[in-house]
Each structure stands twice: as C-alpha cells, then as structure tokens.
C-alpha atoms as a PDB file:
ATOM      1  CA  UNK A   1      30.657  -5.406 -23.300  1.00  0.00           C
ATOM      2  CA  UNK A   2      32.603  -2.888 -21.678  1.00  0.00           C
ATOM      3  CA  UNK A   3      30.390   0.478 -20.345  1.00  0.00           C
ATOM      4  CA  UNK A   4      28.198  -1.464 -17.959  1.00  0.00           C
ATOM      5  CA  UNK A   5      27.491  -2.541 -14.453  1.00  0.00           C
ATOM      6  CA  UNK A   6      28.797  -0.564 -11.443  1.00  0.00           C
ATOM      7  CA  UNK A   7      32.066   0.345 -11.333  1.00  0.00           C
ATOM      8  CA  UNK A   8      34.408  -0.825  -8.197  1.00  0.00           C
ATOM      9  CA  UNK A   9      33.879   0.942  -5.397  1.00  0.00           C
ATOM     10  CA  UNK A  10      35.270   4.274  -3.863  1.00  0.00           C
ATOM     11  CA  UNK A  11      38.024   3.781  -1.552  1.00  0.00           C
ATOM     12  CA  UNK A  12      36.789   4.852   1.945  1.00  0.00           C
ATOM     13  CA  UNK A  13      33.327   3.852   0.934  1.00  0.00           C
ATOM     14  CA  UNK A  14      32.855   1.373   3.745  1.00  0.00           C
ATOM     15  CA  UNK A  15      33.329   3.890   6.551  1.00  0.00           C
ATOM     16  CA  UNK A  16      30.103   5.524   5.465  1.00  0.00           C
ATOM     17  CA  UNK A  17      28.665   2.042   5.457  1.00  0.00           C
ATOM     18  CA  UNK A  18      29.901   1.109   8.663  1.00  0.00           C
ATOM     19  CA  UNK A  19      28.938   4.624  10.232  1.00  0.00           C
ATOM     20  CA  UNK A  20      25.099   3.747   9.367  1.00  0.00           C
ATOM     21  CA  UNK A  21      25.183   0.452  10.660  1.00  0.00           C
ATOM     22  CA  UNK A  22      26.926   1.308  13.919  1.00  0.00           C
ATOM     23  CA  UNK A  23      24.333   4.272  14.404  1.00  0.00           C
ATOM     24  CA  UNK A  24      21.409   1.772  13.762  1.00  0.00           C
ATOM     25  CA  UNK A  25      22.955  -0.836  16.259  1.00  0.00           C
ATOM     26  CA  UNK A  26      22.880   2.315  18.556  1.00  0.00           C
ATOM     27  CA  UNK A  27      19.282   3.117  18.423  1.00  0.00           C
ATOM     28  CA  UNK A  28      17.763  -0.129  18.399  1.00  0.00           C
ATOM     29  CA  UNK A  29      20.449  -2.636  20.966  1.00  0.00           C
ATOM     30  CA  UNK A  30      20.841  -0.792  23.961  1.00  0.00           C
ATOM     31  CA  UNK A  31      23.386  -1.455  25.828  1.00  0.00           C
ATOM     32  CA  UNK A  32      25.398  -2.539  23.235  1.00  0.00           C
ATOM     33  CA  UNK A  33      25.098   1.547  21.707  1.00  0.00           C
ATOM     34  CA  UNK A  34      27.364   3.091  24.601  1.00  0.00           C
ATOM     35  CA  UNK A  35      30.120   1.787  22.470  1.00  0.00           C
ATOM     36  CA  UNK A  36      28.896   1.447  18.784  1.00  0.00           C
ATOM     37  CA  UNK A  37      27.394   5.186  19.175  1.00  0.00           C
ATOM     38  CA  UNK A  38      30.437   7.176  19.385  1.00  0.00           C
ATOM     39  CA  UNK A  39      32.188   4.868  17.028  1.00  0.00           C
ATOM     40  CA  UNK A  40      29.566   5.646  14.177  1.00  0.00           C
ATOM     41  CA  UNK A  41      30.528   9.475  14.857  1.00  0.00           C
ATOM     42  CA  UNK A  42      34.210   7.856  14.408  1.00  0.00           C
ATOM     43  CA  UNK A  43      33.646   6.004  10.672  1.00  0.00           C
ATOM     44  CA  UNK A  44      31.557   9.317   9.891  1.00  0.00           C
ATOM     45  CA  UNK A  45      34.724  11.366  10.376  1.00  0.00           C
ATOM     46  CA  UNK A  46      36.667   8.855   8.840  1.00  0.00           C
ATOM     47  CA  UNK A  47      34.735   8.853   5.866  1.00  0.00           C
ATOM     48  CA  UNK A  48      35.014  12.971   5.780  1.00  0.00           C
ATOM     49  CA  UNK A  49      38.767  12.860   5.460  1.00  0.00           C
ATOM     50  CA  UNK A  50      38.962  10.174   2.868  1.00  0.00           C
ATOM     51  CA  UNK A  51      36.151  12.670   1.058  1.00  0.00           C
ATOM     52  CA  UNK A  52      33.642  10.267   0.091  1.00  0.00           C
ATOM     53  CA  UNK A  53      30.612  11.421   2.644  1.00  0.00           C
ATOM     54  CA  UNK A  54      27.702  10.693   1.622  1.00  0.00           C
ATOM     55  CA  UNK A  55      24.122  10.130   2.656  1.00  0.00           C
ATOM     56  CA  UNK A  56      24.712   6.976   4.784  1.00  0.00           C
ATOM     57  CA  UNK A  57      27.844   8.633   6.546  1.00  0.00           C
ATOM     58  CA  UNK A  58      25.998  11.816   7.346  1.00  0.00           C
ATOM     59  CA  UNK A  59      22.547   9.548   8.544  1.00  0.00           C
ATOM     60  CA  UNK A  60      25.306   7.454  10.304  1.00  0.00           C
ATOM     61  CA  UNK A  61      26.363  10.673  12.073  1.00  0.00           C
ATOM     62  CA  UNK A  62      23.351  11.727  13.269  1.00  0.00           C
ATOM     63  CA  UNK A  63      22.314   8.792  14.989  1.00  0.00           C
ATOM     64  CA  UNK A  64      25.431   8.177  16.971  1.00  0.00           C
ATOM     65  CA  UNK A  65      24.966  12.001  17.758  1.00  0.00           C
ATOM     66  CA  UNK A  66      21.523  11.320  19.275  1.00  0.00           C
ATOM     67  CA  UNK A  67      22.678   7.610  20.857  1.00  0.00           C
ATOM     68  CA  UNK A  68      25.538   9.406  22.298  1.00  0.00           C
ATOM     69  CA  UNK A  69      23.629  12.257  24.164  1.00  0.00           C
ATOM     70  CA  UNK A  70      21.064  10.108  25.040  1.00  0.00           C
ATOM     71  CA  UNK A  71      23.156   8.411  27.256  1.00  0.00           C
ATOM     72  CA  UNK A  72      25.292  11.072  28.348  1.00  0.00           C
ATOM     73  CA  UNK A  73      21.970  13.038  29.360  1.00  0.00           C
ATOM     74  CA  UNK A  74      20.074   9.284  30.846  1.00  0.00           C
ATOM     75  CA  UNK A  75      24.207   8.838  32.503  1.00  0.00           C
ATOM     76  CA  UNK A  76      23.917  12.325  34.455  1.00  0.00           C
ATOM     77  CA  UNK A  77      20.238  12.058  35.280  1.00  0.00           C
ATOM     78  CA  UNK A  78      21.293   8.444  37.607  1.00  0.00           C
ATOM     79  CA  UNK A  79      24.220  10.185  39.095  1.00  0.00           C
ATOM     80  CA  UNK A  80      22.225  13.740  40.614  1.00  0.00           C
ATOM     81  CA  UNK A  81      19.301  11.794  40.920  1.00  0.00           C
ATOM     82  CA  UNK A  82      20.614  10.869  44.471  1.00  0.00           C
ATOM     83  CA  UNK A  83      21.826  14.830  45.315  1.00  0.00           C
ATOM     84  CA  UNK A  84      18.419  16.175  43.457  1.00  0.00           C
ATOM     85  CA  UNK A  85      16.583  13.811  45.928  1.00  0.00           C
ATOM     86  CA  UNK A  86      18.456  15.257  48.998  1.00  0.00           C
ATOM     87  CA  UNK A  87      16.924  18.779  48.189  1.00  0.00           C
ATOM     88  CA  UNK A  88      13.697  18.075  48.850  1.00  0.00           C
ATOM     89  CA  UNK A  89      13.927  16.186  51.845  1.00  0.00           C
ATOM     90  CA  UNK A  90      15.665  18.986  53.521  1.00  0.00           C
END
C-alpha cells in the first residue's frame, strides 16, 4: 500500500509554522509580543531562504509586521508624550 498518506515533511517547514504562531502570540498576549513579534518576521525569513514559504510564513509575516509597528509607534507616542505636552503649556 505504497502511494498514500502524506509524505514526510519539507525540510524548513516548521519555520513557517513557527512564524504563524509567534505572530498570533503577538496579536493576542501583549506584552509577551515585543519579543515574539520580531521573531515571527525572523522564522518568516528563515523559511524564505530554506524556499519553502508558504501561506502560514507569509500570514506569519504580516502579523509580526503589524505587532512590531504597533509598538514601535505606541513606544514613541509614551516617550514625546512628555515634550508634546510641554508645547502647549508654553
């Protein structure tokens, strides 16, 4: 009964895996996404240079995308906050 069943999988198939999951951790555990964010972005470019991208790697991507400049943007709003505050006292 040879012919069926999946066959074993792709080498480099877990970094697509692991880019989804670590972009999902991202959106929905907060704190936790500073560091799983960027590392999704990470697996996803992993995944590229062992040339087995697919869906999950690319959804992967965009999330830790998103995550990542979410905080960057949220991260520079609490730092000028202070110096945009200053303006319109004076």
């Amino acid at each position: 009964m040879t012919g069926y069943g999946y066959g074993p999988p792709r080498p480099g198939e877990g970094y697509n895996v692991a880019s989804l999951v670590l972009g999902l951790v991202g959106v929905f555990i907060p704190l936790i996404g500073v560091i799983t964010a960027p590392l999704a972005i990470i697996f996803y470019v992993a995944a590229e240079r062992s040339r087995v991208s697919n869906g999950m790697g690319v959804t992967g991507l965009i999330l830790g995308v998103l995550v990542t400049l979410g905080y960057l943007a949220f991260g520079l709003l609490v730092l000028f906050t202070p110096f945009i505050a200053s303006l319109d006292a004076v």
